[in-house]
N, C-alpha and C. Protein backbone atom coordinates (compact mmCIF):
# COMPACT_ATOMS: atom_id res chain seq x y z
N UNK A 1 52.28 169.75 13.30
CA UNK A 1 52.38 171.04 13.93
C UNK A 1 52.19 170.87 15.44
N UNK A 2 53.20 171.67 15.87
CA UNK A 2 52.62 171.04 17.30
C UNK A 2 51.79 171.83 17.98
N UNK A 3 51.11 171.88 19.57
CA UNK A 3 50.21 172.17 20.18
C UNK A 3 50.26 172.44 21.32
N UNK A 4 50.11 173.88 21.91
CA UNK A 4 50.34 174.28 22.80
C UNK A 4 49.17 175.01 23.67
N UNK A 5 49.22 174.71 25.04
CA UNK A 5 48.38 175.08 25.78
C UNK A 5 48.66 176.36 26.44
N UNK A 6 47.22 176.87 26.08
CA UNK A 6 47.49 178.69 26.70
C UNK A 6 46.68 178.66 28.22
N UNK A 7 47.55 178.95 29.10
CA UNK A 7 47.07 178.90 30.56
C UNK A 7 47.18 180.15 30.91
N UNK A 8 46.09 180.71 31.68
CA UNK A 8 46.16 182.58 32.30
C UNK A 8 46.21 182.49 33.71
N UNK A 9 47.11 183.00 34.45
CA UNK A 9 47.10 183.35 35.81
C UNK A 9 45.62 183.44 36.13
N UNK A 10 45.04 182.68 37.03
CA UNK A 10 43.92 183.37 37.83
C UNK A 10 42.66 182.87 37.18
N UNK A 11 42.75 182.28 36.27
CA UNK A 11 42.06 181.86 35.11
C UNK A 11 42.32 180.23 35.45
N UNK A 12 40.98 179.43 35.37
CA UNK A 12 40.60 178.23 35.66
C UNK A 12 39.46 177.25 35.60
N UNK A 13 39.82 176.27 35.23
CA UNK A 13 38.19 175.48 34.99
C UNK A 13 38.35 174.42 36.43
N UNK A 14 38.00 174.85 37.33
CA UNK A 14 38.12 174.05 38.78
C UNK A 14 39.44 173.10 38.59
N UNK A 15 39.42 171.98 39.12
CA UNK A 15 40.26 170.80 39.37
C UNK A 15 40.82 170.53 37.63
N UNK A 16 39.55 170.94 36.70
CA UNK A 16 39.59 169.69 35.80
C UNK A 16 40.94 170.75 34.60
N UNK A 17 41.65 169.38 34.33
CA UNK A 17 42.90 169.57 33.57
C UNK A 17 42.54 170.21 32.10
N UNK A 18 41.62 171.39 31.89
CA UNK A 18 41.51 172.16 31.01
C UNK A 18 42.16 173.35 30.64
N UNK A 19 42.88 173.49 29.50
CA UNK A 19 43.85 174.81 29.55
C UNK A 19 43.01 176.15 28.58
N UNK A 20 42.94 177.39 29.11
CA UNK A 20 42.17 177.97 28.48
C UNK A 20 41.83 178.31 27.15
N UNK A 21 42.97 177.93 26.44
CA UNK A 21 42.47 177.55 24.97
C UNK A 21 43.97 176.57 24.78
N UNK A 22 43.98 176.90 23.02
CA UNK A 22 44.72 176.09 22.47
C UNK A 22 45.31 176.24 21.38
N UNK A 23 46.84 176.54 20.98
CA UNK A 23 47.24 177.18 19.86
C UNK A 23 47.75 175.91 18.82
N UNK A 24 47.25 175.56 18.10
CA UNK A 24 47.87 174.68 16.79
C UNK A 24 48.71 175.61 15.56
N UNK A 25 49.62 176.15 15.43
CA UNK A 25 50.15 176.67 14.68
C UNK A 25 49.20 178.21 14.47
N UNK A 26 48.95 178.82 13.56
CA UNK A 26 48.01 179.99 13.55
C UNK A 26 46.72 179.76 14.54
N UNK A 27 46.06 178.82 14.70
CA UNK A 27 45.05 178.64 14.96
C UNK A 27 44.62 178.54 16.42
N UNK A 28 44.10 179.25 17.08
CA UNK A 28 43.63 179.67 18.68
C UNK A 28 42.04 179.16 19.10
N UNK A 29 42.22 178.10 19.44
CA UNK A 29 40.59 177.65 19.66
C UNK A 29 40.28 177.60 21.62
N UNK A 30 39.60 178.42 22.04
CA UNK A 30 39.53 178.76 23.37
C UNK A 30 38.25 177.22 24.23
N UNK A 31 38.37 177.32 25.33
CA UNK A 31 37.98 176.20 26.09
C UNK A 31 36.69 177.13 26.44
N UNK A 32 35.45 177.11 27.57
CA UNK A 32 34.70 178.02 27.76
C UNK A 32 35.51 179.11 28.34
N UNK A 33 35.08 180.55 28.15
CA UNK A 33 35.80 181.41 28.74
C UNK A 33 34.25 181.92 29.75
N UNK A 34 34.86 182.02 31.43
CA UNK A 34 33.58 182.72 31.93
C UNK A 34 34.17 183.69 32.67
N UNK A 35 32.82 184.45 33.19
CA UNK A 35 33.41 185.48 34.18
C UNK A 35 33.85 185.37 35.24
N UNK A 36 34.79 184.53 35.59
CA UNK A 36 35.46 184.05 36.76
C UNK A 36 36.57 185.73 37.03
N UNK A 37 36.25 185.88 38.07
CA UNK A 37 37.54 187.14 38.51
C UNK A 37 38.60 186.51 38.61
N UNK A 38 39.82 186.78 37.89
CA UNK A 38 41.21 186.09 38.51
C UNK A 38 41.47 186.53 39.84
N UNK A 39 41.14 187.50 39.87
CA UNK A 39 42.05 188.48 41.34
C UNK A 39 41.16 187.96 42.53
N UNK A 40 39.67 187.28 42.49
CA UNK A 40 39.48 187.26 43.53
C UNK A 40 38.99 186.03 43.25
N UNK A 41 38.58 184.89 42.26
CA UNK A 41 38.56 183.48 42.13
C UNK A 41 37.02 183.55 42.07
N UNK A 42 36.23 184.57 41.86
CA UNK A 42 34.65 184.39 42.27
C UNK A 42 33.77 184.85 40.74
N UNK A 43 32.85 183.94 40.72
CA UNK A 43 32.16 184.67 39.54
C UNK A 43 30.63 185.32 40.45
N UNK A 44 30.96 186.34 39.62
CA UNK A 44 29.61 187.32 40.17
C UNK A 44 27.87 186.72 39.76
N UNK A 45 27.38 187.13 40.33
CA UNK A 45 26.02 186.64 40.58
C UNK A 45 25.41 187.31 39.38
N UNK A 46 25.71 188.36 38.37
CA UNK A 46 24.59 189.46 37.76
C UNK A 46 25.26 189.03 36.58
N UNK A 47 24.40 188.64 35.29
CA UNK A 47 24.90 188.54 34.25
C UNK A 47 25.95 189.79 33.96
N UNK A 48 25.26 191.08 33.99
CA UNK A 48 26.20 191.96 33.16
C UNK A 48 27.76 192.33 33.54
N UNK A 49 28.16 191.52 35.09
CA UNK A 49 29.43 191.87 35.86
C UNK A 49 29.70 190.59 35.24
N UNK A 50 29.42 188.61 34.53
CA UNK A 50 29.69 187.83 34.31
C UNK A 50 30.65 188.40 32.58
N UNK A 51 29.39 188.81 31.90
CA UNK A 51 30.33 189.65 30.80
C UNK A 51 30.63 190.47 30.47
N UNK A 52 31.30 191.48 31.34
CA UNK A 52 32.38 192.19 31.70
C UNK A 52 33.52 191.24 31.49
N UNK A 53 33.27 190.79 32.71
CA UNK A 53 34.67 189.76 33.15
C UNK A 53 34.72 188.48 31.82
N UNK A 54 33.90 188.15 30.76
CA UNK A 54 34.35 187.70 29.55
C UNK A 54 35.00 188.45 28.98
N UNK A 55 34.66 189.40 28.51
CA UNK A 55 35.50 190.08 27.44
C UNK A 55 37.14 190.47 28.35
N UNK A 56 36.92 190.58 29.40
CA UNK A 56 38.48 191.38 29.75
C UNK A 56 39.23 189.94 29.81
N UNK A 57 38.43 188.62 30.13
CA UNK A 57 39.80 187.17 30.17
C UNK A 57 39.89 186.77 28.89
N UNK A 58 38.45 187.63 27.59
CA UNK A 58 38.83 187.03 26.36
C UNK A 58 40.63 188.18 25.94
N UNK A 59 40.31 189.08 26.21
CA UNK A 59 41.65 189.79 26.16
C UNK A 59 42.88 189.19 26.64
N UNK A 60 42.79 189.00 27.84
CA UNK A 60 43.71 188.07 28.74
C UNK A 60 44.37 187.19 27.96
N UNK A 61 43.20 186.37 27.07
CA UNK A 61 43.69 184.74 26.49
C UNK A 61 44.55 185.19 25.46
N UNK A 62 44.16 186.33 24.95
CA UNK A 62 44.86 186.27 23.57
C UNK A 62 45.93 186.72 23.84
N UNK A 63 46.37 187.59 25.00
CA UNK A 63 47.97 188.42 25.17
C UNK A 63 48.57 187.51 25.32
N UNK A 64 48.37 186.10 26.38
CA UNK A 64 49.25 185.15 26.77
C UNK A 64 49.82 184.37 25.49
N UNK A 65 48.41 184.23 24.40
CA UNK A 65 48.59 183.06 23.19
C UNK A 65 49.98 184.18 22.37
N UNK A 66 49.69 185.45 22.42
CA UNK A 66 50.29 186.21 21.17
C UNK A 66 49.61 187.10 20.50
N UNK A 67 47.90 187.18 20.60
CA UNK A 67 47.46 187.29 19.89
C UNK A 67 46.28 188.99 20.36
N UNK A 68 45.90 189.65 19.36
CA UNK A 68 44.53 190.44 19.61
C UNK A 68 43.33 190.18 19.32
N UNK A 69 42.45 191.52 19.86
CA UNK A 69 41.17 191.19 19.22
C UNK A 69 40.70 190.65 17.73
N UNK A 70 41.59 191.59 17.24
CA UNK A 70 41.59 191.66 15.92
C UNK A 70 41.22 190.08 14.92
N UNK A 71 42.19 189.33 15.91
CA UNK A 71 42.59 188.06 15.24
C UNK A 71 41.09 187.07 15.38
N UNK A 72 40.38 187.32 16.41
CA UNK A 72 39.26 186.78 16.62
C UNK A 72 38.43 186.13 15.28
N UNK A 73 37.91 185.52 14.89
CA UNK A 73 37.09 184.74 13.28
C UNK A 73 35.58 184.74 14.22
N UNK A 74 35.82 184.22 15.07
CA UNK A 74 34.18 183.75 15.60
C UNK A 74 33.86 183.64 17.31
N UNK A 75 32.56 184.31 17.97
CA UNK A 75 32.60 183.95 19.18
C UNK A 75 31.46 182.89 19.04
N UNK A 76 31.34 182.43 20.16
CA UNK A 76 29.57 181.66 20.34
C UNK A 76 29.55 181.72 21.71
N UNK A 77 28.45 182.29 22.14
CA UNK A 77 27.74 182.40 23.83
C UNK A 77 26.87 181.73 23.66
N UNK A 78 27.18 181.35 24.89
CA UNK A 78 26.47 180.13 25.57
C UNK A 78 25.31 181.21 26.50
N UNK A 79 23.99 181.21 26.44
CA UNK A 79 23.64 182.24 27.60
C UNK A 79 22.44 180.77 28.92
N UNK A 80 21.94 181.12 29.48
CA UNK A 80 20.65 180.66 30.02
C UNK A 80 19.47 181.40 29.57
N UNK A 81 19.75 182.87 29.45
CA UNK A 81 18.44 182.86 28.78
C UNK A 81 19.17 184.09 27.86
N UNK A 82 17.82 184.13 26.93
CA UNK A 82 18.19 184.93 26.07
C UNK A 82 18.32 186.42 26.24
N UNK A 83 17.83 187.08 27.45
CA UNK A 83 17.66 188.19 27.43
C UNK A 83 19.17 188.68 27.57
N UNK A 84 20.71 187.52 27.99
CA UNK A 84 21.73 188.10 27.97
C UNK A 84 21.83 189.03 27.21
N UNK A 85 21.75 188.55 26.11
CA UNK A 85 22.12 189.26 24.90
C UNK A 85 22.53 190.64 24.56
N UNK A 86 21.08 191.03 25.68
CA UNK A 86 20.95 193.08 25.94
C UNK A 86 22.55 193.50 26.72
N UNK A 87 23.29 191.99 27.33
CA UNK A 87 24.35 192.59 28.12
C UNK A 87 25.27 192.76 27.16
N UNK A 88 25.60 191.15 26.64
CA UNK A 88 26.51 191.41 25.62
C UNK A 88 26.77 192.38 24.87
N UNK A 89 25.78 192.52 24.17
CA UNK A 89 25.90 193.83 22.54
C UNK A 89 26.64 194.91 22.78
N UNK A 90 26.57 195.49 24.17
CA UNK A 90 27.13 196.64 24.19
C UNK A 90 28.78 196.75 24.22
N UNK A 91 29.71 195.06 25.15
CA UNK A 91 30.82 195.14 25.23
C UNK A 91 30.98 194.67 23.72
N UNK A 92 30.39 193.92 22.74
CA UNK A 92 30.77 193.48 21.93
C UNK A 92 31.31 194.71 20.60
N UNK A 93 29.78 195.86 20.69
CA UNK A 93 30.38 196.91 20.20
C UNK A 93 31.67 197.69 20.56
N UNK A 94 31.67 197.48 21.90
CA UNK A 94 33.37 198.54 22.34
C UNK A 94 34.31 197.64 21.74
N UNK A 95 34.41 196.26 21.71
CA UNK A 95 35.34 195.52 21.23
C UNK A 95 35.42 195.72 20.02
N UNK A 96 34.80 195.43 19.36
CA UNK A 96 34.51 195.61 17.99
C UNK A 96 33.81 196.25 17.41
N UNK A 97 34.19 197.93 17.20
CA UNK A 97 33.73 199.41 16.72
C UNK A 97 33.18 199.24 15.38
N UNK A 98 34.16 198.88 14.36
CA UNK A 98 33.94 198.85 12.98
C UNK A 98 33.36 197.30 12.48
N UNK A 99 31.86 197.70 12.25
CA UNK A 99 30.76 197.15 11.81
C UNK A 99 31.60 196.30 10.56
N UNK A 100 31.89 196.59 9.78
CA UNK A 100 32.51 196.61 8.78
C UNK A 100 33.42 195.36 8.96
N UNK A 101 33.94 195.05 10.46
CA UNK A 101 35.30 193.85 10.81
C UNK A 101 34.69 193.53 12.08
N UNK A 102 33.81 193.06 12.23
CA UNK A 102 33.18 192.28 13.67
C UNK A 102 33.38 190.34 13.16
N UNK A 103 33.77 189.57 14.16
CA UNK A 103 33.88 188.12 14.07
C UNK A 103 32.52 187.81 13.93
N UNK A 104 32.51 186.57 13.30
CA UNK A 104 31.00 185.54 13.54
C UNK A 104 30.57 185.88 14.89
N UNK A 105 29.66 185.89 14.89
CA UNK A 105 28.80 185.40 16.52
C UNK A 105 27.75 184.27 16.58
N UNK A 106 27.36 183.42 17.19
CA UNK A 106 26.25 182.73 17.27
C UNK A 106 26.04 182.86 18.84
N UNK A 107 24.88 182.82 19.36
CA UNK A 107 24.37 182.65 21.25
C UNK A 107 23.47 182.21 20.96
N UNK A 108 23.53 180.84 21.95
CA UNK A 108 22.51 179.26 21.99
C UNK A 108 22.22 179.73 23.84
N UNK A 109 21.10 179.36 23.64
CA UNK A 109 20.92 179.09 25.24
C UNK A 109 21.50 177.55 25.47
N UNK A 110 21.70 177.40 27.07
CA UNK A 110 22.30 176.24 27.26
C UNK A 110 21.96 176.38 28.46
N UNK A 111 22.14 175.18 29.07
CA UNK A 111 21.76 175.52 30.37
C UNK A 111 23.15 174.75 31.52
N UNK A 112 23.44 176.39 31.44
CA UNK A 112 24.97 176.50 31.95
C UNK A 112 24.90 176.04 33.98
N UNK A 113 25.94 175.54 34.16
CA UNK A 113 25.74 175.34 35.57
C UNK A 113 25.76 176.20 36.39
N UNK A 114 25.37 176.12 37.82
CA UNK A 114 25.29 177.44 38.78
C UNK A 114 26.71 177.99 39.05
N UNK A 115 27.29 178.82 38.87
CA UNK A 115 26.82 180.28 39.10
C UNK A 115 26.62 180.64 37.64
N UNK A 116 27.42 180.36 37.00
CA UNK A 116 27.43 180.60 35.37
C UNK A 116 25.87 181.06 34.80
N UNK A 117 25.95 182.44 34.08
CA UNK A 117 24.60 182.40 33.45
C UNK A 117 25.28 182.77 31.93
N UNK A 118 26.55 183.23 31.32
CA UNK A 118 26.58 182.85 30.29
C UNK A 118 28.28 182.47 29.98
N UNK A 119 28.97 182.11 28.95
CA UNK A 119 29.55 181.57 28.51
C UNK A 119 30.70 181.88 26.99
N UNK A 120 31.28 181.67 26.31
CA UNK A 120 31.82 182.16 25.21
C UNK A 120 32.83 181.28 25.05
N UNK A 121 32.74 180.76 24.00
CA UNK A 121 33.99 180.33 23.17
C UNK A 121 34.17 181.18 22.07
N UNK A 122 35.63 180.66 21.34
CA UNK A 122 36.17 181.35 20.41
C UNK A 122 36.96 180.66 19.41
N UNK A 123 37.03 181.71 18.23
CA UNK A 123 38.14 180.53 17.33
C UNK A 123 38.36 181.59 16.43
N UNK A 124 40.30 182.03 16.72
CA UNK A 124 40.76 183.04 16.36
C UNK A 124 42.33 182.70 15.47
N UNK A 125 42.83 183.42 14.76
CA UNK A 125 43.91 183.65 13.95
C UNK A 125 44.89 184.18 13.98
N UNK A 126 46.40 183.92 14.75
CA UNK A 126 47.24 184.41 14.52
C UNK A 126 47.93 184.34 13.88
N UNK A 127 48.18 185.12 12.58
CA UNK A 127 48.92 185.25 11.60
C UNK A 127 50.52 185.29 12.31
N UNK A 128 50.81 186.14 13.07
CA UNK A 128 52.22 186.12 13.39
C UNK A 128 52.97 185.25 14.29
N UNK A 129 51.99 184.48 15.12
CA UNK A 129 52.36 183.44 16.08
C UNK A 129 53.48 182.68 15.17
């Protein structure tokens, strides 16, 4: 099957030759996604403007791959400390309303580099790709 790299305008892991995720046939496995602004290249200093700007490039990744929220199986955040968490929950609920169809989650602290205070990968399903 072959393997294709999903790259987003504005969206970048510095120099290093990382593409923001990765489609193997159905299967969408994302690289770290952070709150990097495309439009202005800067990640913000305040956790809760860092995931903001996750969830809107996790959107991003999936329009380019083909894919929606929907298709999502699992996130995992990466935080520095745990108190992210209080940021997350709330976009995670707008993303995902019905309790009932929310992805895996796991959040590990890590100790993410500067500016970064948290982090997210993913591993999602497109049925129609």
């Amino acid at each position: 099957m072959p393997r294709r790299s999903i790259e987003v305008p504005g969206l970048h892991h510095g120099k290093a030759p990382i593409p923001q995720a990765s489609l193997v046939g159905p299967l969408l496995t994302s690289s770290g996604i952070n709150g990097l602004d495309p439009v202005s290249g800067t990640v913000p200093d305040s956790v809760e403007e860092q995931v903001a700007l996750i969830f809107a490039n996790i959107v991003r990744i999936l329009d380019v791959a083909g894919g929606a929220t929907e298709d999502i199986a699992k996130c995992t955040f990466f935080v520095r400390e745990r108190a992210a968490r209080a940021a997350i929950d709330p976009h995670w609920v707008e993303m995902f309303p019905d309790a009932a169809s929310r992805p895996a989650r796991h959040t590990l602290e890590y100790a993410l580099a500067d500016p970064l205070r948290v982090q997210c990968e993913l591993i999602a399903y497109l049925a129609e790709t």
